[in-house]
Protein backbone atom coordinates (compact mmCIF):
# COMPACT_ATOMS: atom_id res chain seq x y z
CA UNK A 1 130.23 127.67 94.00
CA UNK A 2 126.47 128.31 93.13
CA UNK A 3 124.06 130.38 95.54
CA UNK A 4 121.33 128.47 96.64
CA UNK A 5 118.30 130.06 97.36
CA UNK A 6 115.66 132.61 96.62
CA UNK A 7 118.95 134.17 94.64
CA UNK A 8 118.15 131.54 91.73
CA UNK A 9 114.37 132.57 91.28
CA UNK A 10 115.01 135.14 88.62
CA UNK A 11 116.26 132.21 86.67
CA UNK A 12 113.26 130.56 86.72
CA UNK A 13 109.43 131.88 85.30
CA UNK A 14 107.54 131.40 88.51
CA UNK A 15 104.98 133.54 89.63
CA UNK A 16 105.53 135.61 92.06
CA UNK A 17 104.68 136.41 94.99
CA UNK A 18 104.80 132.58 96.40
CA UNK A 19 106.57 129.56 98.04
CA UNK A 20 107.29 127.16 95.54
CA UNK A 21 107.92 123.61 97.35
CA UNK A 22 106.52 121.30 94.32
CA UNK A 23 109.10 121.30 92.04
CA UNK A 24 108.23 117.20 91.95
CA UNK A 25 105.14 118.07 90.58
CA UNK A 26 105.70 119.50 87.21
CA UNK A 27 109.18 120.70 87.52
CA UNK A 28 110.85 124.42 86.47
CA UNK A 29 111.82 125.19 83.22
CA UNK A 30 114.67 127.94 83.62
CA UNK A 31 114.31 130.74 81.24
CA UNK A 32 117.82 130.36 79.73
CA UNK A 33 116.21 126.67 78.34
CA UNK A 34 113.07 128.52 77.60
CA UNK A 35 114.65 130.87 75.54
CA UNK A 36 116.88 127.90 73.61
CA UNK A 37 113.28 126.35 72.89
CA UNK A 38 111.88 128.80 70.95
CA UNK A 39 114.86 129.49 68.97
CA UNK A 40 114.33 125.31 67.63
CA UNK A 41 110.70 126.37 67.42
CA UNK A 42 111.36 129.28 65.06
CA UNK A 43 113.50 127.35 62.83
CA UNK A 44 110.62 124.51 62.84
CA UNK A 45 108.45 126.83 61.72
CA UNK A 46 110.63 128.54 59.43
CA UNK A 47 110.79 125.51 56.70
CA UNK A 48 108.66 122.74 58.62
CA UNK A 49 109.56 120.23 55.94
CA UNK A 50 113.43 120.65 56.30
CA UNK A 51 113.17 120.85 60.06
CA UNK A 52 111.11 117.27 60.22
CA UNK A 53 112.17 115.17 57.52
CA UNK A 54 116.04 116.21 57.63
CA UNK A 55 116.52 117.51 60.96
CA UNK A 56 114.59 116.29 63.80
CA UNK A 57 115.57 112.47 63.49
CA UNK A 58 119.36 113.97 63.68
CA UNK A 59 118.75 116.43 66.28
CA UNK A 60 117.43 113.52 69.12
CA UNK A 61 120.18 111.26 68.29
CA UNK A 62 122.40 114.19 69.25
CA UNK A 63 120.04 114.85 72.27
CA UNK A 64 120.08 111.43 73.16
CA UNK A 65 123.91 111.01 73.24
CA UNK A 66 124.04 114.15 75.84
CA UNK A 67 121.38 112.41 78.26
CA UNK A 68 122.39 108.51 77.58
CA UNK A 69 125.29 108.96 79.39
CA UNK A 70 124.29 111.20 82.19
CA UNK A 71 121.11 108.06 83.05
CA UNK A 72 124.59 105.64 83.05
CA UNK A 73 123.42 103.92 79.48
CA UNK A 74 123.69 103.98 76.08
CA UNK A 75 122.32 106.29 72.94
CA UNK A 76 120.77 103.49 71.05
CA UNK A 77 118.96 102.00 74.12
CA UNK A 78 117.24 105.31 74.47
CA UNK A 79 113.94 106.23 72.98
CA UNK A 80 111.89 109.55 73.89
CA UNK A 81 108.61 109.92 74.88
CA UNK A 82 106.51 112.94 75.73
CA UNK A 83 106.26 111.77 79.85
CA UNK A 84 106.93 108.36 81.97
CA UNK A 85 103.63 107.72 81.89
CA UNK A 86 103.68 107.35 78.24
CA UNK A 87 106.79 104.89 78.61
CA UNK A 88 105.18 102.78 80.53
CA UNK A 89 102.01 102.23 78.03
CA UNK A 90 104.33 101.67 75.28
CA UNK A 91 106.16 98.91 77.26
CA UNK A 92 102.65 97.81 78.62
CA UNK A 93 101.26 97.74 75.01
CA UNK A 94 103.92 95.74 73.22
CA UNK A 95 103.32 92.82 75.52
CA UNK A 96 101.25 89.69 75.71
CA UNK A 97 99.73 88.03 78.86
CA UNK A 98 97.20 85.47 79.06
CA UNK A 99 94.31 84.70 81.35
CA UNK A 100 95.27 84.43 84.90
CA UNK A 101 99.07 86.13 84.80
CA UNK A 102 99.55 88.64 87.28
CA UNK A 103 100.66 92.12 86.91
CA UNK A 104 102.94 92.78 89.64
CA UNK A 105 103.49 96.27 91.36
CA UNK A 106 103.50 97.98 95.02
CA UNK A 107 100.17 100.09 96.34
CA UNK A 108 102.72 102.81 96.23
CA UNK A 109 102.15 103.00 92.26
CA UNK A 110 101.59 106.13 90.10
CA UNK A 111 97.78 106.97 90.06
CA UNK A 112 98.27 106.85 85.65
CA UNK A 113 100.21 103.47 85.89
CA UNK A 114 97.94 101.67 87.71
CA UNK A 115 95.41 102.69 85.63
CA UNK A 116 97.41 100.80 82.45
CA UNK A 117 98.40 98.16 84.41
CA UNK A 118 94.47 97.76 84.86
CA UNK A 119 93.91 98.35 81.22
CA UNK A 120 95.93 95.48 80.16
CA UNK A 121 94.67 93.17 82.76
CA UNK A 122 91.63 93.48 81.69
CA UNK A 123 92.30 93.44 77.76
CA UNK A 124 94.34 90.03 78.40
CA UNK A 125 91.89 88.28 81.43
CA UNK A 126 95.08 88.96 83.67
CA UNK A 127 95.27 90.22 87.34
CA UNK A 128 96.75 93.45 88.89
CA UNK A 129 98.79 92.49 91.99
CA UNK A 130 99.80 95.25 94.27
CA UNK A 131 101.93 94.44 97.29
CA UNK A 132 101.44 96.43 100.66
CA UNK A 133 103.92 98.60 101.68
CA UNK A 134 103.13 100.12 105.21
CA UNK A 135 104.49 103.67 106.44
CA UNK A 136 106.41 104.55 107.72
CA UNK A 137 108.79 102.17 105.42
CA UNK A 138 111.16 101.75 107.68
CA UNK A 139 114.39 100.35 105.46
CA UNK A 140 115.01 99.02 101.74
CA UNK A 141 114.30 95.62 103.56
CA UNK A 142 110.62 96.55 103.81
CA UNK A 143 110.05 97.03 100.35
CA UNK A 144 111.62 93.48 99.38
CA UNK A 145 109.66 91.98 101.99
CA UNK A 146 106.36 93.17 100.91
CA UNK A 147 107.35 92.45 96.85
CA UNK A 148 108.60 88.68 98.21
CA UNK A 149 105.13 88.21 100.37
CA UNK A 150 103.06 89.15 96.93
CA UNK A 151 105.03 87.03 94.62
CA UNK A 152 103.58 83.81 92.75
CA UNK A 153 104.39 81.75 90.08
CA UNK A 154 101.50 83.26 88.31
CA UNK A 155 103.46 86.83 88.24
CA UNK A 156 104.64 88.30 84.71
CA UNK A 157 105.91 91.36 85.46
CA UNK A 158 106.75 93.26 88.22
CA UNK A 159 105.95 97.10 87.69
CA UNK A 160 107.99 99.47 90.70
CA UNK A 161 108.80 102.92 91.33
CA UNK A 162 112.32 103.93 91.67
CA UNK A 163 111.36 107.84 93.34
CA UNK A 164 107.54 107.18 94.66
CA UNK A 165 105.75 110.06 93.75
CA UNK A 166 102.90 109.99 96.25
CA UNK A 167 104.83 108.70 99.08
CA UNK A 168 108.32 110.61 98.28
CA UNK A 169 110.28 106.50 99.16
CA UNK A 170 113.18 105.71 96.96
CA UNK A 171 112.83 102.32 96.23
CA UNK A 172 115.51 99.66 96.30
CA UNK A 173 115.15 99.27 92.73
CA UNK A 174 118.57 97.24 91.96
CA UNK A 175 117.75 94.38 94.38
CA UNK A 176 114.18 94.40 93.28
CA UNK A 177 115.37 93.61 89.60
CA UNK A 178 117.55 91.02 90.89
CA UNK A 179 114.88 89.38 92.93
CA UNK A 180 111.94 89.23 89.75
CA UNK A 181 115.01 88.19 87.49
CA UNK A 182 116.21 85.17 89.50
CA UNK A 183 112.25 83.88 88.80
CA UNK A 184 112.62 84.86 85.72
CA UNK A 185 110.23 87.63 85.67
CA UNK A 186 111.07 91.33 83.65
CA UNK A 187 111.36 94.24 85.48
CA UNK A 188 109.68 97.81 84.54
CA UNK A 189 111.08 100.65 86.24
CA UNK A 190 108.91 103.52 87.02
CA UNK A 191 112.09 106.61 87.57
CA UNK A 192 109.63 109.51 86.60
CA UNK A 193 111.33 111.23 89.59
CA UNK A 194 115.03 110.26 89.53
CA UNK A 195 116.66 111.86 86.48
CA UNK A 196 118.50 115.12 88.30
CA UNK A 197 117.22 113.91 92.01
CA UNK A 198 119.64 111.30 92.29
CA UNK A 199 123.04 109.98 90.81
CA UNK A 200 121.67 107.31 88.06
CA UNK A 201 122.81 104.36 86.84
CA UNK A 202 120.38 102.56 84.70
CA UNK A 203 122.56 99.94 83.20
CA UNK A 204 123.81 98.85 86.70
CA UNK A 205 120.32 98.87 87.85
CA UNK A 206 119.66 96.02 85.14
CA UNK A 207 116.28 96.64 84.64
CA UNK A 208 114.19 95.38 81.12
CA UNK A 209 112.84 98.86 80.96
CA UNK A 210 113.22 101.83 82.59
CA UNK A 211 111.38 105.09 81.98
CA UNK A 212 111.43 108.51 83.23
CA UNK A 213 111.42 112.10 82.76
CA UNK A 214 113.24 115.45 82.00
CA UNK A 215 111.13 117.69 82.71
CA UNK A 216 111.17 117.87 86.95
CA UNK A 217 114.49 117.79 88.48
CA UNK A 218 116.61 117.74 85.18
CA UNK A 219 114.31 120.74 84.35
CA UNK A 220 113.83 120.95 80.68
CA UNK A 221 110.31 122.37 78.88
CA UNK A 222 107.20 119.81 79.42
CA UNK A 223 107.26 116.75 77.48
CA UNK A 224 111.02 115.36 77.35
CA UNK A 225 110.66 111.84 78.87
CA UNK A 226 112.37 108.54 78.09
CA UNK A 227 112.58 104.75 77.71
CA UNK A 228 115.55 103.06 78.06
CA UNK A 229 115.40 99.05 76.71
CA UNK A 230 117.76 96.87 77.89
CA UNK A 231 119.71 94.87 75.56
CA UNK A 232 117.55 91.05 75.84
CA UNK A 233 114.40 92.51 77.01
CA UNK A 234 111.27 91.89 75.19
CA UNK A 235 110.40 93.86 72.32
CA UNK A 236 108.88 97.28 72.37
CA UNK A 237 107.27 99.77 70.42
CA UNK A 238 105.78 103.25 70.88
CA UNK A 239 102.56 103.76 71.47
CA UNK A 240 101.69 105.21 67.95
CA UNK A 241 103.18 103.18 64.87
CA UNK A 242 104.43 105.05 62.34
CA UNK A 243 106.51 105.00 59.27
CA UNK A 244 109.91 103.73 61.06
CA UNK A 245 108.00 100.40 62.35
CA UNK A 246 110.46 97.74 61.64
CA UNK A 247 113.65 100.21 61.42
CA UNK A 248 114.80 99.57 65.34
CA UNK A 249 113.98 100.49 68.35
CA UNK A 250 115.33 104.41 68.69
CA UNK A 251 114.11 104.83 65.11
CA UNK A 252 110.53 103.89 65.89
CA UNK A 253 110.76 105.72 69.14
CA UNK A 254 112.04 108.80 67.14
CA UNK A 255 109.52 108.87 64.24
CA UNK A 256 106.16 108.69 65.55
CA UNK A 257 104.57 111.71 63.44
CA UNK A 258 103.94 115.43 63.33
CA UNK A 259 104.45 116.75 67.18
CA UNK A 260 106.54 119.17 68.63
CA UNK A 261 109.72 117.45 70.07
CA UNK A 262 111.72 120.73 70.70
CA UNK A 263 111.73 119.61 74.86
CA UNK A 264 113.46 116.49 73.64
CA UNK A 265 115.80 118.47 71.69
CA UNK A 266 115.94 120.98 74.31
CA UNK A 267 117.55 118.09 76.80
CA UNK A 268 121.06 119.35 76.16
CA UNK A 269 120.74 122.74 77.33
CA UNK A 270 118.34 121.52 80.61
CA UNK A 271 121.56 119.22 81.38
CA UNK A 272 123.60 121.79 81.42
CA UNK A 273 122.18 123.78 82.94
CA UNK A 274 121.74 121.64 86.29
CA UNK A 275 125.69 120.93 85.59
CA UNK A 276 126.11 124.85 86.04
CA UNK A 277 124.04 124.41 89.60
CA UNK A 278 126.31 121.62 90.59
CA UNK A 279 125.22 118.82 89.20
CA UNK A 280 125.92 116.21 92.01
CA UNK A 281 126.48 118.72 94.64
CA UNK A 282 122.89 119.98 93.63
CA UNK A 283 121.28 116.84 93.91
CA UNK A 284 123.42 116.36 97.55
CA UNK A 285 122.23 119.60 98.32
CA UNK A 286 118.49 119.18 97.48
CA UNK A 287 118.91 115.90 99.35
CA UNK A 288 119.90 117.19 102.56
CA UNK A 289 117.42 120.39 102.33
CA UNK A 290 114.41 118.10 102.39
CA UNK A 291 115.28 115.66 104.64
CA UNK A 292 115.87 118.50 106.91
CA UNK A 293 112.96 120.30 106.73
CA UNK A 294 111.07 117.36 107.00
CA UNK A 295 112.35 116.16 110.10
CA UNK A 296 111.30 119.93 111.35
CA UNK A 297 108.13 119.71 110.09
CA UNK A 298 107.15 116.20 111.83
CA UNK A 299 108.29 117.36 115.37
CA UNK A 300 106.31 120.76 114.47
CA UNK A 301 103.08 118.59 113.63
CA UNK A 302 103.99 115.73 116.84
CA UNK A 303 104.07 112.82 113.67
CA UNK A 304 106.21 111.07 111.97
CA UNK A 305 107.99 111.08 108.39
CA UNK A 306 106.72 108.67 105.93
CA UNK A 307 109.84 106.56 105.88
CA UNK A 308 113.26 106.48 107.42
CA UNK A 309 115.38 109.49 106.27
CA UNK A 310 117.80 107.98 104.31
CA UNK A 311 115.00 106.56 101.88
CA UNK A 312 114.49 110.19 100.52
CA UNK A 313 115.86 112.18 97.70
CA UNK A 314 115.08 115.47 97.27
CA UNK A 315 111.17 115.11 98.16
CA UNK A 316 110.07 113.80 101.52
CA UNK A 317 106.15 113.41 103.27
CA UNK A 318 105.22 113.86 106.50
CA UNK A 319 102.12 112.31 108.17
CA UNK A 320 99.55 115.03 108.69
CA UNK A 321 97.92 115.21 112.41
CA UNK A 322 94.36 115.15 110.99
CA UNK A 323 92.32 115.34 107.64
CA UNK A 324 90.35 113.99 104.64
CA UNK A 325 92.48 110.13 103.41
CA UNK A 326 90.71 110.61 99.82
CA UNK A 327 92.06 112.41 96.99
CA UNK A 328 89.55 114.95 96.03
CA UNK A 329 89.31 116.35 99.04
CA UNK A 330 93.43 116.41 99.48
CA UNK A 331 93.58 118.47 96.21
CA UNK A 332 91.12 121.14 97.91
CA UNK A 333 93.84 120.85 100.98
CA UNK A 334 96.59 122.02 98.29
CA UNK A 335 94.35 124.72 96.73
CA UNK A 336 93.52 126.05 99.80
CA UNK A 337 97.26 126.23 100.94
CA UNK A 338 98.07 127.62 97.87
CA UNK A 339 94.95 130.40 98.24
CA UNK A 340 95.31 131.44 102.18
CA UNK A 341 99.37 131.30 102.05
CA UNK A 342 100.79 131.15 98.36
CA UNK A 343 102.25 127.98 99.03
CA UNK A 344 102.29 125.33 96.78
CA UNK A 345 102.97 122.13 98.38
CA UNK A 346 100.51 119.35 97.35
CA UNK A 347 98.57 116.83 100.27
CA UNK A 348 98.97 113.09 99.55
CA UNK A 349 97.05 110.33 100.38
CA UNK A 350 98.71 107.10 101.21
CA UNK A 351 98.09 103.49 103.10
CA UNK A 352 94.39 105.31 104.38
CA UNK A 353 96.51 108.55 105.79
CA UNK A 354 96.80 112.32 104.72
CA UNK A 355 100.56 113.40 104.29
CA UNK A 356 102.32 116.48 102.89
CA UNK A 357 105.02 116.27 100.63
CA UNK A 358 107.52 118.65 100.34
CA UNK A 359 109.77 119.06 97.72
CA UNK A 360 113.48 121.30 97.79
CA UNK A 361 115.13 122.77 94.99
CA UNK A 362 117.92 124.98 94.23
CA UNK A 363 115.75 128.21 94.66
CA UNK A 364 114.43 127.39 97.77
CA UNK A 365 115.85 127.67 100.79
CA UNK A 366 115.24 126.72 104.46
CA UNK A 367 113.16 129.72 105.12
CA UNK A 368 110.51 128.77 102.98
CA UNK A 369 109.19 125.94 105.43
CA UNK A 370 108.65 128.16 108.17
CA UNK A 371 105.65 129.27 107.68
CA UNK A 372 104.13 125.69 106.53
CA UNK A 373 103.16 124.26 110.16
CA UNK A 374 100.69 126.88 110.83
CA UNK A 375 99.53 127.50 107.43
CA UNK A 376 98.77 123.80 107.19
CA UNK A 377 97.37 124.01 110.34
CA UNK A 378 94.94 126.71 109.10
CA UNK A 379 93.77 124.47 105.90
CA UNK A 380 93.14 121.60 107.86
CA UNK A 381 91.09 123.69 110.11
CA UNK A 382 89.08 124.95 107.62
């Protein structure tokens, strides 16, 4: 059985001394994936025209058939991409609206996706609809309710998060689906957060599209994310055409010109990797570490969590007694943390309110949320 905790930091690059609790934010490459990285870089480098015109195309197929099945889908519904964020513009890009459509999503969307789901409203005359999810959400039932309350038969697509990164809420993403598909209306899943948090199932989800990434809780180098297509679902293409247009869908996905792909290719060795930590006792683990600590950390500040317990993974926010509700001045808040205490925990703002999200990973351990009520304290104070 692994040891959890601060015995697992050697594994990892981070600097030192500090408190990491933001692995959600940009992840934790381990050095043993590092390491198997740069060994694919070398040979890249070593005969560049070998590497990409014979062995790159093979090498993500081979990637893809590691990670397919761990998602719960298939090889040749699979595409990478360098992040979700890029997913969702190349799903975004390959569709047509007209004037007056709606774009449908939650306020509880990514910062970058609502941001392209305002780009192509405004490129096709459309609108961007986002339904109002109060906190604390209180049950799945919430989320419908809000999603059914928005809905029109103007509505297009619905847009929704299956791990919320701002407000830590795991969506009910499988009833959602059902809901937009009974109308009639495709589904675009937003699961930058879920690969390695939680036990996936993307075909039983049903979604048109679902995207994500590899590089936070499945832990592989920055830039391994994903799109999976769903047999049926519109038509999509990546973001930059190149020469495999017209060849399929993981083709074109695979083939989009000269860029380093070596933390796609690096996938296998990320997966296994969390498989060596535990895999689904991990992602238990993680689970039940931040749901924990953030129950702690509420009674510590006299608030509230930002949703019923059992609607976090391995992230989790907690309402903040007092401070700025706008994002600039929420980043300074997770500077300053990171400044006074070496603690890296970021501020969110959310529904109007300040919250702090936490995150829990195999190298932490409950000791390194003791300090955070009165360090916060001291930020907010400042």
């Amino acid at each position: 059985m692994t040891e959890f905790g601060h015995a697992l930091l050697e594994k990892f690059a981070l600097e030192t001394p500090g408190t990491h609790l933001n692995h959600a934010g940009y992840g934790g490459t381990p050095r043993a994936v590092l390491a198997a990285q740069e060994k694919i870089r070398a040979r890249m480098e070593a005969h560049p025209t070998r590497f990409f015109r014979n062995e790159l195309g093979p090498g993500l197929r081979a990637s893809a058939a590691v990670l397919a099945p761990f998602l719960g889908t298939a090889p040749e519904r699979l595409g990478f991409v360098t992040n979700a964020t890029e997913g969702v513009n190349a799903v975004l890009n390959s569709l047509r609206f007209n004037a007056g459509d709606v774009l449908l999503t939650t306020d509880h969307v990514y910062g970058a996706v609502r941001h392209t789901l305002r780009h192509m409203a405004a490129r096709w005359g459309a609108t961007v609809v986002e339904a109002p999810v109060p906190m604390p959400v209180e049950s799945p039932e919430a989320v419908l309710h809000a999603v059914r309350e928005a809905w029109s038969d103007r509505v297009r697509i619905l847009v929704v998060d299956h791990v919320v990164s701002a407000s830590a809420v795991v969506f009910p993403v499988k009833e959602l689906v059902a809901f937009a598909h009974a109308r009639g209306v495709p589904v675009l899943v937003d699961g930058a957060h879920t690969p390695g948090m939680l036990d996936l199932d993307i075909d039983a989800i049903g979604a048109d599209w679902y995207v994500g990434n590899c590089h936070k809780w499945l832990c592989s180098p920055k830039g391994a994310g994903f799109v999976v297509h769903a047999p049926g679902a519109p038509e999509i293409h990546p973001t930059v055409i190149s020469h495999a247009y017209g060849q399929g869908f993981a083709a074109e996905f695979d083939k989009t010109g000269t860029r380093d792909m070596t933390p796609a290719l690096c996938v296998p060795e990320a997966i296994a990797f969390h498989t060596a930590l535990g895999g689904k006792h991990l992602r238990a683990r993680n689970t039940a570490l931040a749901r924990e600590q953030a129950a702690l950390l509420a009674r510590a500040f006299n608030t509230h969590l930002g949703a019923a317990p059992k609607m976090f993974g391995a992230i989790a926010t907690v309402r903040m007694p007092s401070g700025p509700a706008d994002w600039a001045a929420a980043a300074r808040l997770s500077e300053l943390l990171w400044e006074r205490h070496t603690i890296a925990a970021p501020f969110m703002v959310v529904g109007g309110a300040l919250w702090l999200r936490i995150s829990a990973f195999a190298y932490n351990e409950a000791a390194d949320y003791t300090a955070l009520p009165e360090a916060v304290r001291d930020v907010l104070a400042a």
